[in-house]
C-alpha atoms as a PDB file:
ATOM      1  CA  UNK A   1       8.149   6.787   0.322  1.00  0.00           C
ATOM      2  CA  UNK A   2       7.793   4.127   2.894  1.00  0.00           C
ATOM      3  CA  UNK A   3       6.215   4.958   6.201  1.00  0.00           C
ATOM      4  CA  UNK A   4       9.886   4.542   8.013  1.00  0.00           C
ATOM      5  CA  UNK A   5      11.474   7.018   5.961  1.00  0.00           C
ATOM      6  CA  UNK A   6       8.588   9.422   6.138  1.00  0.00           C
ATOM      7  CA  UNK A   7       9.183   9.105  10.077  1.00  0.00           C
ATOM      8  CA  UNK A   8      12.534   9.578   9.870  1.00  0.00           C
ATOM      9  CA  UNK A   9      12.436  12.692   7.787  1.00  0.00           C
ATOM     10  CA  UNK A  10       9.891  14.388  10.036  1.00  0.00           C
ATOM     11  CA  UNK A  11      12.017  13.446  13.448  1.00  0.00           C
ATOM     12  CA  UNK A  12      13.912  16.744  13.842  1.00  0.00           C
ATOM     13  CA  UNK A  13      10.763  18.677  12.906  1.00  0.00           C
ATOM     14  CA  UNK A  14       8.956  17.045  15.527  1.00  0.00           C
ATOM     15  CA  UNK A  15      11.537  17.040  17.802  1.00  0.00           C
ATOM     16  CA  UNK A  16      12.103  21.015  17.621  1.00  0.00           C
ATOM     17  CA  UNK A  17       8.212  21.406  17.404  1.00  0.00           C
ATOM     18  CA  UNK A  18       7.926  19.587  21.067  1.00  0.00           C
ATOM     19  CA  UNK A  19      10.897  21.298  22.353  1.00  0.00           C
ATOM     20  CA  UNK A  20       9.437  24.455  21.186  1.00  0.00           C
ATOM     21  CA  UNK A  21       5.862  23.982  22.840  1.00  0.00           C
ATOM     22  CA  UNK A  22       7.213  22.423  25.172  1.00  0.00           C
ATOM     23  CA  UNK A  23       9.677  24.952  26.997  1.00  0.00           C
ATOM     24  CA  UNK A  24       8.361  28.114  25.643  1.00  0.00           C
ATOM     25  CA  UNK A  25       5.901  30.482  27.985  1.00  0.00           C
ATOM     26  CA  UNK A  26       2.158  29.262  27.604  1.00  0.00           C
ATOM     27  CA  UNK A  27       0.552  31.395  24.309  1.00  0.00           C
ATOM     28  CA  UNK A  28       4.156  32.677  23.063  1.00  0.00           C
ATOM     29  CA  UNK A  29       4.588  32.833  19.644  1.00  0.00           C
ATOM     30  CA  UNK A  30       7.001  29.922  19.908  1.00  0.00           C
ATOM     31  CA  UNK A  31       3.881  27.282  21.015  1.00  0.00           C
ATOM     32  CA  UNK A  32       1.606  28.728  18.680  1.00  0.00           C
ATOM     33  CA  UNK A  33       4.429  28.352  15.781  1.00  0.00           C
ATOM     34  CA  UNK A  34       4.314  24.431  17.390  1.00  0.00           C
ATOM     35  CA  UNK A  35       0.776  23.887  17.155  1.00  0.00           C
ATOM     36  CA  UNK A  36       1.126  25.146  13.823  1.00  0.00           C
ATOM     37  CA  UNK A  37       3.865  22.556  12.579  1.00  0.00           C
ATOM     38  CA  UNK A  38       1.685  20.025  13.970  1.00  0.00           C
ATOM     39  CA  UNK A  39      -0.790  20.587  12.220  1.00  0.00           C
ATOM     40  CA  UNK A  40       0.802  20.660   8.862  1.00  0.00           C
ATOM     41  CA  UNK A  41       2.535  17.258  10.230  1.00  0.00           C
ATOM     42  CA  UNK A  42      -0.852  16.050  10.740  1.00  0.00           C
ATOM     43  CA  UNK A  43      -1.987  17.471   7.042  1.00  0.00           C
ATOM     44  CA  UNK A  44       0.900  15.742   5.734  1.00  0.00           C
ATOM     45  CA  UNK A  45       0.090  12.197   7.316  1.00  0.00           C
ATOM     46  CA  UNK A  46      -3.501  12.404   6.073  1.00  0.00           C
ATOM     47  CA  UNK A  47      -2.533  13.401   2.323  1.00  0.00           C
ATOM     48  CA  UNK A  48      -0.159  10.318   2.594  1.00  0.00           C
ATOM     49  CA  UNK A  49      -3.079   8.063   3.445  1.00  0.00           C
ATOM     50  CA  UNK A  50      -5.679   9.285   1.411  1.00  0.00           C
ATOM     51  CA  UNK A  51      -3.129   8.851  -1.456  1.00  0.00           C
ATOM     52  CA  UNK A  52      -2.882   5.425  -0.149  1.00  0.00           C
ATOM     53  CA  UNK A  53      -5.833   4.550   0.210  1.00  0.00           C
ATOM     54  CA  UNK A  54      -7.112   6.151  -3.291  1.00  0.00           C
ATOM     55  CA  UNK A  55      -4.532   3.684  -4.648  1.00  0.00           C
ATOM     56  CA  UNK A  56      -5.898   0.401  -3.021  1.00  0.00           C
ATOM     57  CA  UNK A  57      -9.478   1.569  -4.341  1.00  0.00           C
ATOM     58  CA  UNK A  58      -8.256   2.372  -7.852  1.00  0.00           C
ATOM     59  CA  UNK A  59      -6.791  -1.418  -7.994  1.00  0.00           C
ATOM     60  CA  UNK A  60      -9.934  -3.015  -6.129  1.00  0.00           C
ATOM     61  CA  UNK A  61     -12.222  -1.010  -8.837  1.00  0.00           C
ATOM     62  CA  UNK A  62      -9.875  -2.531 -11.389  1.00  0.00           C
ATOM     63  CA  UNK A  63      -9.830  -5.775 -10.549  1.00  0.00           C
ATOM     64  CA  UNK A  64     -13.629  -5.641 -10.508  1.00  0.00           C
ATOM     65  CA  UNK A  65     -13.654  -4.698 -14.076  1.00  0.00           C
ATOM     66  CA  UNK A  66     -11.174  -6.925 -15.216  1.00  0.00           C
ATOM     67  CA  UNK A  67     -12.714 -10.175 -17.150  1.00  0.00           C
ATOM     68  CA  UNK A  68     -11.479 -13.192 -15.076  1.00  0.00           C
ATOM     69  CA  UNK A  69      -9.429 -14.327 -18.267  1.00  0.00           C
ATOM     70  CA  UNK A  70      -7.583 -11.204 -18.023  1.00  0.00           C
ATOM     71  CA  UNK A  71      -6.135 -11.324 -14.430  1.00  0.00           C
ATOM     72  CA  UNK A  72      -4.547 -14.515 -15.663  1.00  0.00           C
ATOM     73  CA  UNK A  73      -1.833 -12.831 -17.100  1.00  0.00           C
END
């Protein structure tokens, strides 16, 4: 999933989240509930990443092993 659609998936989420903290008395259950979306946005954004980024080092690693005959084709 590309970045963009991730965004665009998690804009009412984020939306309600910030309208929730946002307008809600301060400690209610409603900003804690907010704080607590965010932070399983937050979780979400990092898994993406580190799934990313696990991704680019499994090719690099590859590449490294690879004979120079075989990345030729």
């Amino acid at each position: 999933m590309s970045i963009d659609k991730r965004c665009q998936e998690q804009l009412p989420v984020a939306d309600r989240m910030f309208m929730d903290f946002k307008y809600s008395t301060p400690g209610s259950q409603d900003q804690v509930h907010a704080l607590k979306t965010l932070n399983v946005l937050i979780g979400m954004w990092a898994d993406y990443f580190l799934h990313a980024e696990i991704q680019r080092m499994d090719f690099a690693l590859a590449l490294k092993r690879a004979k120079p005959d075989q990345m030729l084709g």
